[in-house]
Structures are given as C-alpha cells and as structure tokens.
N, C-alpha and C. Protein backbone atom coordinates (compact mmCIF):
# COMPACT_ATOMS: atom_id res chain seq x y z
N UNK A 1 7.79 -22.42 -7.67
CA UNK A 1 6.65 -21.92 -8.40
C UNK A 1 6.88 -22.20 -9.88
N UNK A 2 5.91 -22.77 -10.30
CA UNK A 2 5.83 -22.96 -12.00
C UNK A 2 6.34 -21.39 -12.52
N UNK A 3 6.52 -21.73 -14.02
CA UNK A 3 6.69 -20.86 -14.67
C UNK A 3 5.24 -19.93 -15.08
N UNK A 4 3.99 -20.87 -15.63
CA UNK A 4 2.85 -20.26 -15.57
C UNK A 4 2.14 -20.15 -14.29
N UNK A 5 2.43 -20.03 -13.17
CA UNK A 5 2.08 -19.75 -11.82
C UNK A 5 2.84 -18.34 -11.99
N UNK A 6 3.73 -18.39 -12.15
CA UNK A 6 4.79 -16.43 -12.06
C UNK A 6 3.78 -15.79 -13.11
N UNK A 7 3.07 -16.08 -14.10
CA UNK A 7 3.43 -15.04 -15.25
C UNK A 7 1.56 -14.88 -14.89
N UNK A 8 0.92 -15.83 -14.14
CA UNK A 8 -0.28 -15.87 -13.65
C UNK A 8 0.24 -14.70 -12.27
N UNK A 9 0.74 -14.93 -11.48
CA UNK A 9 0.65 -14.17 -10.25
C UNK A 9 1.30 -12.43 -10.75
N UNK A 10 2.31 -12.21 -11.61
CA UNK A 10 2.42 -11.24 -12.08
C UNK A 10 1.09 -10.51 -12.87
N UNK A 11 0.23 -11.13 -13.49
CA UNK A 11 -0.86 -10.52 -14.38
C UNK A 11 -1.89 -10.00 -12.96
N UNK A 12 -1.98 -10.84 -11.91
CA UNK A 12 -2.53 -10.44 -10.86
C UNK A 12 -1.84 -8.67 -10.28
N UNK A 13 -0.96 -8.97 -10.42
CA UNK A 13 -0.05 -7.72 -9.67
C UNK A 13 -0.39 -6.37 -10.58
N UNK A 14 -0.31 -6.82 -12.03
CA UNK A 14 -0.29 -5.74 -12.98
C UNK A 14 -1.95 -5.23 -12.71
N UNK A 15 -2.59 -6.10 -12.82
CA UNK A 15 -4.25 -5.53 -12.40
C UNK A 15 -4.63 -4.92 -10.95
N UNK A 16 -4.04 -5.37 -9.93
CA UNK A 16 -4.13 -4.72 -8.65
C UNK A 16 -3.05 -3.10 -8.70
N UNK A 17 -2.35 -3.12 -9.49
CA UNK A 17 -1.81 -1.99 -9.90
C UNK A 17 -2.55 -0.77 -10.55
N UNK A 18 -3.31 -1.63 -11.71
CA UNK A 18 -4.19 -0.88 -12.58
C UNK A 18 -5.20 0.11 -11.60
N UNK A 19 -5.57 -0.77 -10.44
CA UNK A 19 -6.65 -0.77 -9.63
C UNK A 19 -6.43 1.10 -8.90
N UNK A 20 -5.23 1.26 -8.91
CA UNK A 20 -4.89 2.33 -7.99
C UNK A 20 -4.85 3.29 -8.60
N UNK A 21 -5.31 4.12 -8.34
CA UNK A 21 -5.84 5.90 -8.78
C UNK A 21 -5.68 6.88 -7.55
N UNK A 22 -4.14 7.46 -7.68
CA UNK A 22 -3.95 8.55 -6.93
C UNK A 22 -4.88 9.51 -7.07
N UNK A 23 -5.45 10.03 -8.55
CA UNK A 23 -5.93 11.07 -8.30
C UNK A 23 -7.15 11.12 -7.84
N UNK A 24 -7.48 10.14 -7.20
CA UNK A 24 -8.80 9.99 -6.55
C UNK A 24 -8.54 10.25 -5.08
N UNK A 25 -7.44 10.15 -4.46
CA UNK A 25 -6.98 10.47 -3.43
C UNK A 25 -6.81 11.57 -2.73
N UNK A 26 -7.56 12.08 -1.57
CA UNK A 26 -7.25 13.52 -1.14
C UNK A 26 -5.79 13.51 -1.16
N UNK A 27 -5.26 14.91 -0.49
CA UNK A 27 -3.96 15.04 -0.38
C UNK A 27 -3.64 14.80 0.60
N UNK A 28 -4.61 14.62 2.10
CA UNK A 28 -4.61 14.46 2.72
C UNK A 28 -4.48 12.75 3.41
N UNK A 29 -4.82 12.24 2.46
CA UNK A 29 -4.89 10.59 2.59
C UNK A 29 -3.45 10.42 2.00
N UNK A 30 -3.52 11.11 0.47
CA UNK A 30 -2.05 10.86 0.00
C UNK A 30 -0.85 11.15 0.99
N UNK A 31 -0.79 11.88 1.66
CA UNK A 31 0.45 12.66 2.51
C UNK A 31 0.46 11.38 3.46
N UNK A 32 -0.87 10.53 4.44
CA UNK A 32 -0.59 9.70 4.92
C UNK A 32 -0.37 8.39 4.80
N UNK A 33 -0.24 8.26 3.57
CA UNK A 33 0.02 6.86 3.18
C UNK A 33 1.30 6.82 1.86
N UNK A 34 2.20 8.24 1.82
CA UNK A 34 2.83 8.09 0.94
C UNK A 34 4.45 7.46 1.13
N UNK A 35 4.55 7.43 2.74
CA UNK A 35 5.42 6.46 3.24
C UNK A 35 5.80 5.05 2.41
N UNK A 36 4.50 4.69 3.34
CA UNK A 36 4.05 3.06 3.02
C UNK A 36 4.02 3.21 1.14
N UNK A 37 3.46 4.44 0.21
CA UNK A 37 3.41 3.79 -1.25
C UNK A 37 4.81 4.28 -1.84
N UNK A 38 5.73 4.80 -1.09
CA UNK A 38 6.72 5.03 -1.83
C UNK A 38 7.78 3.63 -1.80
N UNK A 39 7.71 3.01 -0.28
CA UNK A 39 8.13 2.10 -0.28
C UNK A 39 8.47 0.88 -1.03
N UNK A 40 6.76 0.76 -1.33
CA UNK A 40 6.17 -0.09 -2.13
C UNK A 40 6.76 0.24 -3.36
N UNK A 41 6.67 1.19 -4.11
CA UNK A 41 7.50 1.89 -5.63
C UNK A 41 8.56 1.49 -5.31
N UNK A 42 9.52 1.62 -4.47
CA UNK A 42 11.00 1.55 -4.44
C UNK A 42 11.18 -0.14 -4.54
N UNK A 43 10.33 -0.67 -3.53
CA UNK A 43 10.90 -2.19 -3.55
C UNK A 43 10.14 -2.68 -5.09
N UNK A 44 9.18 -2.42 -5.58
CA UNK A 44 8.69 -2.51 -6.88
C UNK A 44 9.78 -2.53 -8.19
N UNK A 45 10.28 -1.52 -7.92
CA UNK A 45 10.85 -0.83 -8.74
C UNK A 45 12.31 -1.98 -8.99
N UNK A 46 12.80 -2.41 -7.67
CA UNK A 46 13.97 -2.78 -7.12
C UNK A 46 13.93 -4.84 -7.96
N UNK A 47 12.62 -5.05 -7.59
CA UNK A 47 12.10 -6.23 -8.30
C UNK A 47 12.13 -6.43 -9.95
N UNK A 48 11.48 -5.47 -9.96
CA UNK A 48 11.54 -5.79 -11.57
C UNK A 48 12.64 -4.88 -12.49
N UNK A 49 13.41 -4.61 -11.87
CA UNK A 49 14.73 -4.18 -12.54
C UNK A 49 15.53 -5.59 -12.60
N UNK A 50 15.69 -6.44 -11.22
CA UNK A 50 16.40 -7.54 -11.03
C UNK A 50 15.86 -8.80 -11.92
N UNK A 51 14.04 -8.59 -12.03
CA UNK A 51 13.70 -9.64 -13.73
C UNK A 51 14.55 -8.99 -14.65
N UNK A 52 14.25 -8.07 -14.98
CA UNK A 52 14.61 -7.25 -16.31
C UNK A 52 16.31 -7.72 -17.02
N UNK A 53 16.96 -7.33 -15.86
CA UNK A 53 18.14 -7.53 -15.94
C UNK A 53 18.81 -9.49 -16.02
N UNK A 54 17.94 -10.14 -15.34
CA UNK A 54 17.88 -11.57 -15.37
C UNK A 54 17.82 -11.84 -17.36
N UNK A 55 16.75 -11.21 -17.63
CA UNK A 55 16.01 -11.36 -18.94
C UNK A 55 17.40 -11.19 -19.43
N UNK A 56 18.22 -9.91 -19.66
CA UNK A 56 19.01 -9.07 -20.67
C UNK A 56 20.02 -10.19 -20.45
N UNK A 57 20.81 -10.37 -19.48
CA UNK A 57 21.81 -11.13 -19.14
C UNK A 57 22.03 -12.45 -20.21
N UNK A 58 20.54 -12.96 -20.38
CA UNK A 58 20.63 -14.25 -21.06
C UNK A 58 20.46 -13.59 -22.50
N UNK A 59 20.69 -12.64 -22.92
CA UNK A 59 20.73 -11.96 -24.24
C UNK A 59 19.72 -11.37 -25.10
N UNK A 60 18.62 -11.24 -24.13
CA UNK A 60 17.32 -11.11 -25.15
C UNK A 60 17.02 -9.97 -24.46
N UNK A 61 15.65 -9.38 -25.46
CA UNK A 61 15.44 -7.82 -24.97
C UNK A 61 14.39 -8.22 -24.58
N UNK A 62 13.42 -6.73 -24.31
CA UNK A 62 12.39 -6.78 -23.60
C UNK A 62 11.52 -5.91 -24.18
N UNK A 63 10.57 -6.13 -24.67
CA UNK A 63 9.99 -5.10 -25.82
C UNK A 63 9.22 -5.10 -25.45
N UNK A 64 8.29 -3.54 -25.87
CA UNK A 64 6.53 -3.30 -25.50
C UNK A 64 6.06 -3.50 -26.28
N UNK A 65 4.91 -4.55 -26.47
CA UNK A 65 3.75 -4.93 -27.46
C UNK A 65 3.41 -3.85 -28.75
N UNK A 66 3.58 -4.43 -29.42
CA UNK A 66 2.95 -3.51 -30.56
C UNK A 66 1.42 -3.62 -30.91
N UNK A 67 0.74 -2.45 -30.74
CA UNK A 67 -0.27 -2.18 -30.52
C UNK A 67 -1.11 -2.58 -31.95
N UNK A 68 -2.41 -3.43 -32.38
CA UNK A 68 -2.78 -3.86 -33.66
C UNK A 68 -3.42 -2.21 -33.88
C-alpha cells in the first residue's frame, strides 16, 4: 500500500469513527454489542500504539495540531 493510500484509508477510519455516538445508544443495545465494541477499542487501541511507537523509534514526536 502507498504511503498516500494509508494516510487516505486512515482519514476514512477517523470519519467512520466520528460517525459513532454511544450516547445515542440504548443501554440495552449498548450491553449487546459492547463485546464486539470493546474488542474493537482494544485491537484499535493495540494498532495505533504500534504506529505511534514505529513514529517515536525513528526519533520524532507526534503532536496535536494547533488549533488557528
């Protein structure tokens, strides 16, 4: 995969992310699907620690945008 293919398929991910609103969720839907979304958080989570850390390794940081 290209480099602008990743940073394209990641902007996809970050918007299908955006997309999700627990608190729109009964508790009842939440309780049954919090399996499957914790999962998802954990292996999420598990991913972009392993970029993150890729990034740091080669010496550079990782900073949040400064807002104009």
């Amino acid at each position: 995969m290209s480099t602008n293919e990743a940073i394209t398929r990641l902007g996809v991910a970050v918007s299908a992310l955006g997309d999700v609103d627990v608190s729109a969720w009964s508790d009842d839907m939440l309780k049954d699907q919090l399996t499957e979304l914790s999962s998802a958080l954990v292996e999420l989570d598990a991913v972009l620690s392993r970029v993150a850390d890729g990034i740091r390794a080669r010496g550079l940081r990782i900073e949040e945008p400064v807002s104009a």
